[in-house]
N, C-alpha and C. Protein backbone atom coordinates (compact mmCIF):
# COMPACT_ATOMS: atom_id res chain seq x y z
N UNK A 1 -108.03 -40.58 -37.33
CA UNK A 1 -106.67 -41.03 -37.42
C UNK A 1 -105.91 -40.71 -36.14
N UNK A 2 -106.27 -39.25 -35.50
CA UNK A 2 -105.78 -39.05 -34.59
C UNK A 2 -105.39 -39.73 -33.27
N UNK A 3 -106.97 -40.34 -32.89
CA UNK A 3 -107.20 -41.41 -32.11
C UNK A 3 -106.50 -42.94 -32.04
N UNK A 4 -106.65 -43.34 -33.47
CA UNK A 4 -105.68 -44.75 -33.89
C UNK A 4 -104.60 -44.32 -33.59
N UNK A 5 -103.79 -43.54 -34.32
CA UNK A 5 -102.00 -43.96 -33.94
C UNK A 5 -102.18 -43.21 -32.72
N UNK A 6 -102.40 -42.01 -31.88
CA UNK A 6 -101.74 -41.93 -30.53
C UNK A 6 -102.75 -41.56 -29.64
N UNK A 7 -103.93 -42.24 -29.74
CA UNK A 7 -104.32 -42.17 -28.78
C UNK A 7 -105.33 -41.15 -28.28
N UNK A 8 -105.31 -39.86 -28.87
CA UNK A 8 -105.63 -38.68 -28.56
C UNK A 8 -107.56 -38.73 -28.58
N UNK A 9 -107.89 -38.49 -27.02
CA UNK A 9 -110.16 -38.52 -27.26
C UNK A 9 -109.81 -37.31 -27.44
N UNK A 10 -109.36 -36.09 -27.66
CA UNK A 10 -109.95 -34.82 -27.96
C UNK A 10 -110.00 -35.19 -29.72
N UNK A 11 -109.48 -35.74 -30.07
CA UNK A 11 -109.84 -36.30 -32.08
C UNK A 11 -110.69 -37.58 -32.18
N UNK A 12 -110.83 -37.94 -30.95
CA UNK A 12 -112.33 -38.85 -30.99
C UNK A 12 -113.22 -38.02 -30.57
N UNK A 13 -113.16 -37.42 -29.95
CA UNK A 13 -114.33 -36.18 -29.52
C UNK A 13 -114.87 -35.23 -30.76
N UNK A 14 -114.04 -34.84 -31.10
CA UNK A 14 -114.41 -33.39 -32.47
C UNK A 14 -114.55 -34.62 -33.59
N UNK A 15 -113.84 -35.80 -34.04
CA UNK A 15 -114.71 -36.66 -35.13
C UNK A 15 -116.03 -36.97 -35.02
N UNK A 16 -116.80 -37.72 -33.31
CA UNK A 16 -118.19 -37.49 -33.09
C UNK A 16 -118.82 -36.77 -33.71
N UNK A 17 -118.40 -35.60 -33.15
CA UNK A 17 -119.28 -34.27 -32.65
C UNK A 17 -119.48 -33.79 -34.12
N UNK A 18 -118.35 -33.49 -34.98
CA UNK A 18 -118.87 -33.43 -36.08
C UNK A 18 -119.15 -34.32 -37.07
N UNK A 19 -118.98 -35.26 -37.10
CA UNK A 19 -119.90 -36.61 -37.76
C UNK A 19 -121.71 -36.88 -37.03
N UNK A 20 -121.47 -36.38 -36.28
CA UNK A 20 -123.05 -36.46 -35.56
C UNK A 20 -123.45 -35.24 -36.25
N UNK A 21 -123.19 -34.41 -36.16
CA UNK A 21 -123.58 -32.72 -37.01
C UNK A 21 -123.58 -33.10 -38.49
N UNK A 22 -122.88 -33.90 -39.11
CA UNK A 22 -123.08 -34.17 -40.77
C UNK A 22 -124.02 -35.27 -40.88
N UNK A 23 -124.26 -35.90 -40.15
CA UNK A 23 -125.47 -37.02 -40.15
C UNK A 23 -126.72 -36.12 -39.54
N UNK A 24 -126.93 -35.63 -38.93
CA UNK A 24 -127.98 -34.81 -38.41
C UNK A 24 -128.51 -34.03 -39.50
N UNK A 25 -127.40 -32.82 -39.89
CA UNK A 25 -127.69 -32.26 -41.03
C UNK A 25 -128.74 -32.98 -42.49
N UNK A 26 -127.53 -34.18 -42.83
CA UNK A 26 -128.39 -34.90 -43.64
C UNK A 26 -129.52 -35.64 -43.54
N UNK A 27 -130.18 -36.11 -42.06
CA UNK A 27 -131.00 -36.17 -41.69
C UNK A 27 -132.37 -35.02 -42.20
N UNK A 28 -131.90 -33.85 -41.74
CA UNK A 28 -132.80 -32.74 -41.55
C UNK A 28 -133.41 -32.33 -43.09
N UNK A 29 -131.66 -33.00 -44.10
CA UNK A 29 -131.97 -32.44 -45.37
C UNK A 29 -132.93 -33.40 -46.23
N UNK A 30 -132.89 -34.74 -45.96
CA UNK A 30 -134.10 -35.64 -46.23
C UNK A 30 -135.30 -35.10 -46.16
N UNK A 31 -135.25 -35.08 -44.84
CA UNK A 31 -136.82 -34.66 -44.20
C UNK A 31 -137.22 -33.33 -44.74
N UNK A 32 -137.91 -32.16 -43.81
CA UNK A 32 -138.98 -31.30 -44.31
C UNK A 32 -137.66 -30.22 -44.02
N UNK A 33 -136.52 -29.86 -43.84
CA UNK A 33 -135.92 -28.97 -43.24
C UNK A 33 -134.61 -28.94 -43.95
N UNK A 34 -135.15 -28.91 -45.36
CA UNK A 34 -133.65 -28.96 -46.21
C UNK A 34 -132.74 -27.17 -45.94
N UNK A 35 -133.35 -26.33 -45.81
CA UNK A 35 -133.12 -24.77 -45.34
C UNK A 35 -131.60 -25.37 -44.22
N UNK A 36 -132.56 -25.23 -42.96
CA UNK A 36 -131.65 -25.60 -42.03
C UNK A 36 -130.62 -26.58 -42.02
N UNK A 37 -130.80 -27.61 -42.65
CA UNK A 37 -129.85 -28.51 -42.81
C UNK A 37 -128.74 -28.40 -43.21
N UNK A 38 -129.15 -27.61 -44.85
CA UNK A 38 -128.01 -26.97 -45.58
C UNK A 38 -127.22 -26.26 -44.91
N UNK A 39 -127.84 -24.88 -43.84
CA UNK A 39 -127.18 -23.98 -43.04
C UNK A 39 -126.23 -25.07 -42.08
N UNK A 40 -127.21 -25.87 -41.40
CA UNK A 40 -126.28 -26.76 -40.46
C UNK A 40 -124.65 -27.37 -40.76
N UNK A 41 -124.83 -27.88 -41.84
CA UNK A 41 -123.89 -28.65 -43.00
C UNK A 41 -122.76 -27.76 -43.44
N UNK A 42 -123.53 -26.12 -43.70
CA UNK A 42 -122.49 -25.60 -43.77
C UNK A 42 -121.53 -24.67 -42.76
N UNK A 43 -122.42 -24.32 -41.51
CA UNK A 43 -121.51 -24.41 -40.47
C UNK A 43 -120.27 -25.24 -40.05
N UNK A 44 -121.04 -26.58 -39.91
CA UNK A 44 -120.42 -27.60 -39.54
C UNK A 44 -118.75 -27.68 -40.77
N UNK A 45 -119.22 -27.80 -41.76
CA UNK A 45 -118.07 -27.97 -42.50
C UNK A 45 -117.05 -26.76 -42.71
N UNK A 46 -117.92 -25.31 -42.31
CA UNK A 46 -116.72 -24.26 -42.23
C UNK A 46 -115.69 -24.05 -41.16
N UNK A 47 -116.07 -24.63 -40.12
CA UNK A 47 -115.55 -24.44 -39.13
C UNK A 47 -114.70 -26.05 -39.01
N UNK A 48 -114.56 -27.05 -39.63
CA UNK A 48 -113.68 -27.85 -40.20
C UNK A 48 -112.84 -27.16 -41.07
N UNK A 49 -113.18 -26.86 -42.00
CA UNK A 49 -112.26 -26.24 -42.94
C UNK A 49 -111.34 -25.28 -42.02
N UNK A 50 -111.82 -24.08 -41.40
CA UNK A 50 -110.73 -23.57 -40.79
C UNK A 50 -109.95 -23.79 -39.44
N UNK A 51 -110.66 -25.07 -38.93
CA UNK A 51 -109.57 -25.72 -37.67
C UNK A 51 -108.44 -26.42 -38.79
N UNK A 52 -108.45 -27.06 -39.60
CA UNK A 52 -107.84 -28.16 -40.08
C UNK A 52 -106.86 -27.14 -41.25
N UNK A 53 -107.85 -25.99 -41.88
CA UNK A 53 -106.47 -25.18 -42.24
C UNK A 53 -105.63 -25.03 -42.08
N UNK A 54 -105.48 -24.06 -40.72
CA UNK A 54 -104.85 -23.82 -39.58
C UNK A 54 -103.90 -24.87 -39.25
N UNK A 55 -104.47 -25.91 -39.41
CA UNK A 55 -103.55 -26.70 -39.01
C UNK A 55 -102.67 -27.22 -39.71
N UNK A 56 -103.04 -27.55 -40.81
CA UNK A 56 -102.02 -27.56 -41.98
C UNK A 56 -101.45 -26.47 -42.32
N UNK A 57 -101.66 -25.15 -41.55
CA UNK A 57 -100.47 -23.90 -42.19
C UNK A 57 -99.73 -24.52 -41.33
N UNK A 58 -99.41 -24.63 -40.21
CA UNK A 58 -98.73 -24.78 -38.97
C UNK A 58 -98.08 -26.10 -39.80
N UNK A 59 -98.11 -26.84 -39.93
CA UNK A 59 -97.54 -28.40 -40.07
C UNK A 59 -96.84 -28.43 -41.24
N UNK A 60 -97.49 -27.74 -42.20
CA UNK A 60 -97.14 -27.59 -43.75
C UNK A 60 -97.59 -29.94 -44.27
N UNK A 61 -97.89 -29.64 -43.34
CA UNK A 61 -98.60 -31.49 -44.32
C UNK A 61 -99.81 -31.45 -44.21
N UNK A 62 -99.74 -32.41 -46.09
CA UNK A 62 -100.79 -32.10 -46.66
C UNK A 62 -102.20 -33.35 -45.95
N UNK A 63 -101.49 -34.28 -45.67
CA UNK A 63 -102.30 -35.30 -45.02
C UNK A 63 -102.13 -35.56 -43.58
N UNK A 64 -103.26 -35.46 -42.88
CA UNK A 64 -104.26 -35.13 -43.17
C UNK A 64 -105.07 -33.99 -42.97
N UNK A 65 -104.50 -33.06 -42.89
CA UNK A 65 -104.93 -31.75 -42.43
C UNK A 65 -105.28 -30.82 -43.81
N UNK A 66 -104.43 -31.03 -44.49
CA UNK A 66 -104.33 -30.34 -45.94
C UNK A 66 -106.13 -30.78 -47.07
N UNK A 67 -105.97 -31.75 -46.28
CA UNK A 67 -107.02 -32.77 -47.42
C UNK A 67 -108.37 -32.85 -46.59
N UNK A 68 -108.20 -32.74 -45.01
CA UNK A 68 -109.79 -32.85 -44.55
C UNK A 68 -110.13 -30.80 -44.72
N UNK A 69 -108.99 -29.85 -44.70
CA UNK A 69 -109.60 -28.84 -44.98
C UNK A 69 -109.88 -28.35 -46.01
N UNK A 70 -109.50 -28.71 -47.49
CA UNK A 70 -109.98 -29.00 -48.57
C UNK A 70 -111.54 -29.54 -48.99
N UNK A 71 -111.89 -30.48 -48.25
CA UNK A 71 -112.70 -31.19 -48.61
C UNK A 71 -113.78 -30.40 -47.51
N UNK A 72 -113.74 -29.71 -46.54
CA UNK A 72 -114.20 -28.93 -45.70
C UNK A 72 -114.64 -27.99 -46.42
N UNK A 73 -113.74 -27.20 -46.93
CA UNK A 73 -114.07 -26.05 -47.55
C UNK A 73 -115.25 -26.18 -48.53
N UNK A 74 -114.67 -27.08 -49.92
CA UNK A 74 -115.73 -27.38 -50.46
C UNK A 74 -117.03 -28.20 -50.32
N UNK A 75 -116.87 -28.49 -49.18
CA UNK A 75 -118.74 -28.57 -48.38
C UNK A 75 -119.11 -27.44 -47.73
N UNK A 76 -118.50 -27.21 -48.08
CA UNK A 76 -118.75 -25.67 -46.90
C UNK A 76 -119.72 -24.47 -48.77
N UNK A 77 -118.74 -24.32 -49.68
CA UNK A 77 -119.17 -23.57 -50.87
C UNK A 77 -120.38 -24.70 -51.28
N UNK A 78 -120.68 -25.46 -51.20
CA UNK A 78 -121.38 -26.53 -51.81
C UNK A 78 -122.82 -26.38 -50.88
N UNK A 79 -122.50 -26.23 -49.67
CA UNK A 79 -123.92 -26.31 -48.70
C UNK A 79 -124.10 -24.67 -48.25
N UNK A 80 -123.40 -24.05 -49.02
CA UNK A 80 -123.99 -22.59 -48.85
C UNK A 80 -124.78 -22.05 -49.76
N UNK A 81 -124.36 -22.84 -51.21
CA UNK A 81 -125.18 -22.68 -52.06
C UNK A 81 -126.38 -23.52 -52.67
N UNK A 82 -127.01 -24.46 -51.88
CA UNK A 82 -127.81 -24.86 -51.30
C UNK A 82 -128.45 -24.58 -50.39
N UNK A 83 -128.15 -23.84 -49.36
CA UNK A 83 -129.21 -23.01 -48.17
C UNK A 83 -129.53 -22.24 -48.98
N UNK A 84 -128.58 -20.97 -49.65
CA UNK A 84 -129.29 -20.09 -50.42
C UNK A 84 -130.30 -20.48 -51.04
N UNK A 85 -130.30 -21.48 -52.16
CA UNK A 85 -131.62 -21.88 -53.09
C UNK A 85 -132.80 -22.55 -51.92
N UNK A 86 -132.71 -23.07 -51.21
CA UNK A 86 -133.76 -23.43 -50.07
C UNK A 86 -134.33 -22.45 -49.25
N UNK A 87 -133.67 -21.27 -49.13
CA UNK A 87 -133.94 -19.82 -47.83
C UNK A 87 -135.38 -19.85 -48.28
N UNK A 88 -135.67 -19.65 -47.31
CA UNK A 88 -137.40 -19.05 -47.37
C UNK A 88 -137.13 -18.08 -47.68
N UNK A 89 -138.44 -17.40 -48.61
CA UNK A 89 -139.05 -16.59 -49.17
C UNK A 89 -139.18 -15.10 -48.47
N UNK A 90 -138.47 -14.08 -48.28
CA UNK A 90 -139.35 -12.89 -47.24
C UNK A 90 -141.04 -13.16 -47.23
N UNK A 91 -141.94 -13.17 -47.93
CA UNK A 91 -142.94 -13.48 -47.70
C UNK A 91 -143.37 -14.21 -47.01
N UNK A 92 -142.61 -15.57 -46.18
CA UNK A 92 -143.05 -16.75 -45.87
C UNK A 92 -143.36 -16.31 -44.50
């Protein structure tokens, strides 16, 4: 959104960067590397969640900052508890 109304590549840049990281992720989680993926996924989405927090403390609006760190967060609890059930084994 950032990009459409004013213009701004540093919000075409970080939409890439992390849309390439959530497609990658899910990539990885298809394939043989659901562990890492999950971990990936949930990096990726924690560190959304707390840029976009942040940013909605500062702004106090809920769109769109309020709602992409919401939805951050809970990919973030969602793909943590999914790496957990995927972690390799100490034995492995």
């Amino acid at each position: 959104m950032g990009y459409l109304k004013k213009g701004s590549k540093v919000s075409l840049l970080a939409g890439l960067t992390f849309g390439g990281l959530l497609v990658g992720s899910g990539i990885m989680i298809a394939g043989e590397s659901q562990y890492h993926g999950h971990a990936l996924a949930t990096s990726t989405s924690g560190i959304m969640a707390l840029a976009m927090g942040h940013r909605f403390l500062s702004t106090k609006k809920f769109m769109p900052a309020g709602l992409v760190a919401t939805l951050g967060a809970a990919c973030c609890a969602y793909n943590l508890k999914k790496a957990i059930e995927w972690a390799p084994s100490k034995g492995d």
